[in-house]
C-alpha atoms as a PDB file:
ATOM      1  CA  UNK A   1     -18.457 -15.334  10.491  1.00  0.00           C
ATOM      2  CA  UNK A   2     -15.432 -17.429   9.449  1.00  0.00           C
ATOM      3  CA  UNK A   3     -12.181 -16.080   9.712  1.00  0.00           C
ATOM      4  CA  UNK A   4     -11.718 -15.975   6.214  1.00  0.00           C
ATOM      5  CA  UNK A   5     -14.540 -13.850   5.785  1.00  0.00           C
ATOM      6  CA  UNK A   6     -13.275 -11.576   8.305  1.00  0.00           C
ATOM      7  CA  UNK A   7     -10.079 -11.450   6.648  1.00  0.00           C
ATOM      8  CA  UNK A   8     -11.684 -10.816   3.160  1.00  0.00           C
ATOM      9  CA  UNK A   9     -13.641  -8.005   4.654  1.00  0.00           C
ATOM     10  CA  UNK A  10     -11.074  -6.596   5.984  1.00  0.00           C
ATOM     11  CA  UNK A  11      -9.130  -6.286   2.853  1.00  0.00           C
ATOM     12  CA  UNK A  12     -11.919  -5.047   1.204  1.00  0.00           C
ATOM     13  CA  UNK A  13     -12.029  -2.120   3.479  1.00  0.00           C
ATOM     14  CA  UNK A  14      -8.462  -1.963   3.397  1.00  0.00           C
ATOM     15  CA  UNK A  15      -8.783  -1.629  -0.450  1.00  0.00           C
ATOM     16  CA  UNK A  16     -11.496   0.988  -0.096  1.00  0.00           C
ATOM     17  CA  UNK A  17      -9.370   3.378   1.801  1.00  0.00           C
ATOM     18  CA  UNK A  18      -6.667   3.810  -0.892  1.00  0.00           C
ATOM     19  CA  UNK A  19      -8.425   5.533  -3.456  1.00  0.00           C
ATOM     20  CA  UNK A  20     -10.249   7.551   0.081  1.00  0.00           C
ATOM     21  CA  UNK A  21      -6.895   8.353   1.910  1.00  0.00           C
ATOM     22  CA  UNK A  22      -5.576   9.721  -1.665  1.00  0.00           C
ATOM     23  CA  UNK A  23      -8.360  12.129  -2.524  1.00  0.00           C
ATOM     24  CA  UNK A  24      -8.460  13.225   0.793  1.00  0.00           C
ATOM     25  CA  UNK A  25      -4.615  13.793   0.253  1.00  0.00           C
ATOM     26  CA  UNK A  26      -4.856  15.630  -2.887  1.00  0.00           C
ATOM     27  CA  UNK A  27      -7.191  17.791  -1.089  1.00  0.00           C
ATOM     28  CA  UNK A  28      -4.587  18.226   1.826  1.00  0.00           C
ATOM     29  CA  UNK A  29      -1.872  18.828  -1.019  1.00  0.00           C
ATOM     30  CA  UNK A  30      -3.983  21.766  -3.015  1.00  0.00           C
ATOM     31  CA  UNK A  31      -4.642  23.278   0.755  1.00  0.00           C
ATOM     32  CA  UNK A  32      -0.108  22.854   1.043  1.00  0.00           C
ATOM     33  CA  UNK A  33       0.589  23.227  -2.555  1.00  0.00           C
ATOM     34  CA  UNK A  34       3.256  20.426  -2.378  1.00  0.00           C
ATOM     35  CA  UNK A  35       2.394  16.526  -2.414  1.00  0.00           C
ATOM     36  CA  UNK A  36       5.950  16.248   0.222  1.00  0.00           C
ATOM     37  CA  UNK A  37       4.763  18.358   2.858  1.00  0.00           C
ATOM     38  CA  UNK A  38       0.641  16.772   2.210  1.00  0.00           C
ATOM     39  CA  UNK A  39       2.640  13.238   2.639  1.00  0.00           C
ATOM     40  CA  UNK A  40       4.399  14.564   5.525  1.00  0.00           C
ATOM     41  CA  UNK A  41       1.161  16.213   7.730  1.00  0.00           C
ATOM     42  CA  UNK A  42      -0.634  13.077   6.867  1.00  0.00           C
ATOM     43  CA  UNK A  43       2.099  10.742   8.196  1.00  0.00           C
ATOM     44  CA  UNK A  44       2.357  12.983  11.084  1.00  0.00           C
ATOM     45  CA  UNK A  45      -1.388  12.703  11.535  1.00  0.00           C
ATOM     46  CA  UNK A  46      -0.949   8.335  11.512  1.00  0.00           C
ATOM     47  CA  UNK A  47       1.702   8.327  13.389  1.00  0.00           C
ATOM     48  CA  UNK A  48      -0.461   9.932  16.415  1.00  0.00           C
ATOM     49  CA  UNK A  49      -2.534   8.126  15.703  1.00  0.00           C
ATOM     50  CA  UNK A  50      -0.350   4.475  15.939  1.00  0.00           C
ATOM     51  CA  UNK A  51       1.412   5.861  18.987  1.00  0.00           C
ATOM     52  CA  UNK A  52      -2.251   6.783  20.906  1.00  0.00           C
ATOM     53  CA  UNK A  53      -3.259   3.242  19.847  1.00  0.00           C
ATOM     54  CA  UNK A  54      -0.174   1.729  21.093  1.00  0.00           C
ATOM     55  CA  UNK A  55      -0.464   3.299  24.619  1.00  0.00           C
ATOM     56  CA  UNK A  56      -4.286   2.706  24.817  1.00  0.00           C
ATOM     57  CA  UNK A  57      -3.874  -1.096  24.041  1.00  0.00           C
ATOM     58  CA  UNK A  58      -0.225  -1.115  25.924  1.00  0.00           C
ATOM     59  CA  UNK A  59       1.413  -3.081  23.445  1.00  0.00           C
ATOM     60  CA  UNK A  60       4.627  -3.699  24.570  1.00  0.00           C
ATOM     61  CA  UNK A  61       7.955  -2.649  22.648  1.00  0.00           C
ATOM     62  CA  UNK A  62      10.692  -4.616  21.667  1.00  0.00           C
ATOM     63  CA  UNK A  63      14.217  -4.748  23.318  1.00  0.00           C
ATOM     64  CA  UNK A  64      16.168  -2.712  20.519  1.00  0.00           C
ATOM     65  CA  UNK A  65      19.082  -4.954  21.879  1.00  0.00           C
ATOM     66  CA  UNK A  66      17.376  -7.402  19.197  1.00  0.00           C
ATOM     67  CA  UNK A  67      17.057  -4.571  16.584  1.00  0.00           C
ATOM     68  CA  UNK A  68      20.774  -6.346  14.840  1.00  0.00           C
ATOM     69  CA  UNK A  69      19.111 -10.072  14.644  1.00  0.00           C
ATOM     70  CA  UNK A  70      16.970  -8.532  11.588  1.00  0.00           C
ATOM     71  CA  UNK A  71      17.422  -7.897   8.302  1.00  0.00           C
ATOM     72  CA  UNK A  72      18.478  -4.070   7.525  1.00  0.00           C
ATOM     73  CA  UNK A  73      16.017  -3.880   5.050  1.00  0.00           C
ATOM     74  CA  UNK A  74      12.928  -3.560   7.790  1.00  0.00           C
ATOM     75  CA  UNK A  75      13.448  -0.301   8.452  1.00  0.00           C
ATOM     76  CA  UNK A  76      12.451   1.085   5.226  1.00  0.00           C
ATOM     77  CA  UNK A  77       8.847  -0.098   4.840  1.00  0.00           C
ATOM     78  CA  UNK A  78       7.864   4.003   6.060  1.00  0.00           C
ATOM     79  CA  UNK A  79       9.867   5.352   2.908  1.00  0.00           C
ATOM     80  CA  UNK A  80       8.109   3.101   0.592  1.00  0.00           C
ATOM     81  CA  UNK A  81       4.778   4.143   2.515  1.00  0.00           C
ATOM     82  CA  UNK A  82       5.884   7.745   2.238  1.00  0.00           C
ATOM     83  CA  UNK A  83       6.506   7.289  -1.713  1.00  0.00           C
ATOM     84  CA  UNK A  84       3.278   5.636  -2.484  1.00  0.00           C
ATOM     85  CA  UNK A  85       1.518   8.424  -0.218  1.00  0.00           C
ATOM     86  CA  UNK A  86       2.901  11.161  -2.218  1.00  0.00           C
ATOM     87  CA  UNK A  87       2.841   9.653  -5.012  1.00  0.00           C
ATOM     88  CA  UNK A  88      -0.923   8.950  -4.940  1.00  0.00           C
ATOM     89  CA  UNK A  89      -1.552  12.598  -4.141  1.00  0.00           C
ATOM     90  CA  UNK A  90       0.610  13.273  -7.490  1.00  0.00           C
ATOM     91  CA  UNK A  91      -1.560  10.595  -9.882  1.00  0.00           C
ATOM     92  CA  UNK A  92      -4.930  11.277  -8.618  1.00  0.00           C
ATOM     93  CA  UNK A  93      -5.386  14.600  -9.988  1.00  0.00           C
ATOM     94  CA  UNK A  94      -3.729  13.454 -13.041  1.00  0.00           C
ATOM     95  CA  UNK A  95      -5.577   9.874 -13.634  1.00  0.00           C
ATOM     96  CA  UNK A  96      -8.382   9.810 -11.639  1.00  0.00           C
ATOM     97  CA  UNK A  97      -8.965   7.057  -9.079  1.00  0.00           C
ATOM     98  CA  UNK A  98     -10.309   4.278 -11.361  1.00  0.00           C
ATOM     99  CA  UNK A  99      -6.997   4.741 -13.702  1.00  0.00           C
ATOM    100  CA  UNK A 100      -4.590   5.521 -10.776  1.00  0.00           C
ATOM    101  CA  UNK A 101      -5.967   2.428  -8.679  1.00  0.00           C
ATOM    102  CA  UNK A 102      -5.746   0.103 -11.488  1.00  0.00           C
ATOM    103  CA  UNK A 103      -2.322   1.167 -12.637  1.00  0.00           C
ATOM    104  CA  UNK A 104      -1.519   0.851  -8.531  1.00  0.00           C
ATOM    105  CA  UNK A 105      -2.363  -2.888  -8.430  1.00  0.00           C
ATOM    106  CA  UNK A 106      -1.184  -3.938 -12.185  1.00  0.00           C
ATOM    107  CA  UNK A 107       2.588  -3.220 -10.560  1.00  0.00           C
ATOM    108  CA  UNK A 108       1.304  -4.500  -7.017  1.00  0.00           C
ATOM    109  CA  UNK A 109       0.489  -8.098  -8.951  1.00  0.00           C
ATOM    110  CA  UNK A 110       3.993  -7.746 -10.888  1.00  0.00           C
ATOM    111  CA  UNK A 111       5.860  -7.654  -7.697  1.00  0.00           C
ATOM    112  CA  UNK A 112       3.520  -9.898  -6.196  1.00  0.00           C
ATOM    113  CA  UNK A 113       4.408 -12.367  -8.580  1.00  0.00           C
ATOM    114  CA  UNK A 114       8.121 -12.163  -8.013  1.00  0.00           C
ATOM    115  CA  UNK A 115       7.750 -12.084  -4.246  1.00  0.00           C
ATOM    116  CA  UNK A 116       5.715 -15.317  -4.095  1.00  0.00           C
ATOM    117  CA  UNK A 117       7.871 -16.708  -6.869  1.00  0.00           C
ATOM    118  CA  UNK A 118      11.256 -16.360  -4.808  1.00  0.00           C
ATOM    119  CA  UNK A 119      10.086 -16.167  -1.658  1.00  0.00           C
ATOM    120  CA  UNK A 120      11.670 -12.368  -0.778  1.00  0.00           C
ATOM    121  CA  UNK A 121      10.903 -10.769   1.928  1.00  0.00           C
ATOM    122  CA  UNK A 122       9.180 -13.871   3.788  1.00  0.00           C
ATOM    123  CA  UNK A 123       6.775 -14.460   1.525  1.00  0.00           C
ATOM    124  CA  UNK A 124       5.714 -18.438   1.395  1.00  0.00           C
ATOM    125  CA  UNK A 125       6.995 -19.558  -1.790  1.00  0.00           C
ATOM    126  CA  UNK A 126       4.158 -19.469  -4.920  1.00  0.00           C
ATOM    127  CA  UNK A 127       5.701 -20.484  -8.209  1.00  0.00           C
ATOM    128  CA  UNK A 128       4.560 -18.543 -11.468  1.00  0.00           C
ATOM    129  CA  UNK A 129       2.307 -20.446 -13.218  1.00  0.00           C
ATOM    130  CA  UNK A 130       0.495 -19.886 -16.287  1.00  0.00           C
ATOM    131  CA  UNK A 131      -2.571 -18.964 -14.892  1.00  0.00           C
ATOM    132  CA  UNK A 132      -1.174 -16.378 -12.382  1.00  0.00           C
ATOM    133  CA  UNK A 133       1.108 -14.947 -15.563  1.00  0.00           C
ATOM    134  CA  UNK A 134      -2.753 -14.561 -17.394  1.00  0.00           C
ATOM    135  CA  UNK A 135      -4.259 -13.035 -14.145  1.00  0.00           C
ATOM    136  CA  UNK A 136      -1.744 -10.225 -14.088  1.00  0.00           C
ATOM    137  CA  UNK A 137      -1.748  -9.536 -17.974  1.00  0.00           C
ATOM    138  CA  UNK A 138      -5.490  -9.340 -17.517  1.00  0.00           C
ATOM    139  CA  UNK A 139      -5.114  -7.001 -14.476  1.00  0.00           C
ATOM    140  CA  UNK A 140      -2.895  -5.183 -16.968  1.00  0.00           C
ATOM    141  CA  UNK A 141      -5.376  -5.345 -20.033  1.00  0.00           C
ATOM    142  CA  UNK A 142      -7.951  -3.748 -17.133  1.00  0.00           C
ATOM    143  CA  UNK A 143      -6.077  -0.821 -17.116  1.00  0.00           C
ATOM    144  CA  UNK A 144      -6.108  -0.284 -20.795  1.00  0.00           C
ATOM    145  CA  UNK A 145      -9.802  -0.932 -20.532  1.00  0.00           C
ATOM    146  CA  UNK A 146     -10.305   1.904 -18.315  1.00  0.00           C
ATOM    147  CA  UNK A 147      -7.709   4.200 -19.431  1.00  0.00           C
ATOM    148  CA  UNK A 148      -8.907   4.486 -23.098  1.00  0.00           C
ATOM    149  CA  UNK A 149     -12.495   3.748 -22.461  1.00  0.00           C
END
C-alpha cells in the first residue's frame, strides 16, 4: 500500500468518526443535560487517553524553555476543539448528521480556501482559483441539496 493510500484511508476514517464521536456525544449530553459539561467528560475521557498513549510510546516532551520561540496562537487549537465538540452535540439533534456534516465542511472548505490562499497558520501557499472557488460553491449547493431534499 502506497503512502498515499494510507494517508487517504486514514482520513477517511478520520472523517467517519465525526459524525460517530458527535452522536455518541449527544447521547453523553441527554445522559448530562448540558452540551458544556458532555464536551467537557469527553475531553476528559481523550485526554487520558493522549496522556496513556504518550507514556506507553514514551514520547518525549518539549523543553517549555522553547514554549516563547512560537507563535501565541498554538495554544488555542483545544478551545477551537472544545467549540466544535460542543457544538456538534448542539447541531446533531437539531440537523441530523447528513445536514450537520455537510454544513461542517461547506465552512471547513471556506477557511480552507483562505488558509491555502495566504498561507496562515503554515499552510503551503494554494492560490484561489476558479475551479477551487466552484468546488466550494458546489460543496455549498450540497448542503442545500440535502437540507431541502
Amino acid at each position: 500500500m502506497s503512502s498515499t493510500t494510507f494517508f487517504l484511508l486514514m482520513a477517511l476514517l478520520a472523517g467517519i468518526s465525526v459524525p460517530t464521536q458527535a452522536g455518541i456525544n449527544a447521547q453523553l449530553g441527554l445522559w448530562t443535560r448540558s452540551p458544556v459539561l458532555a464536551s467537557t467528560i469527553s475531553f476528559m475521557v481523550g485526554t487520558l487517553t493522549l496522556i496513556l498513549y504518550t507514556v506507553i510510546t514514551r514520547i518525549p516532551l518539549p523543553s517549555l524553555a522553547t514554549a516563547g520561540n512560537h507563535p501565541w496562537w498554538i495554544w488555542i487549537g483545544g478551545s477551537l476543539g472544545a467549540f466544535f465538540v460542543t457544538v456538534t452535540i448542539i447541531l446533531v439533534g437539531k440537523l441530523g448528521a447528513t445536514t450537520m456534516i455537510a454544513s461542517i465542511l461547506a465552512g471547513q472548505m471556506f477557511a480552507s480556501l483562505l488558509l491555502d490562499h495566504f498561507g496562515w497558520l503554515g499552510y503551503p501557499l494554494q492560490p484561489i482559483s476558479l475551479g477551487r472557488i466552484v468546488g466550494v460553491l458546489l460543496v455549498c449547493a450540497g448542503v442545500w441539496l440535502i437540507k431541502f431534499f
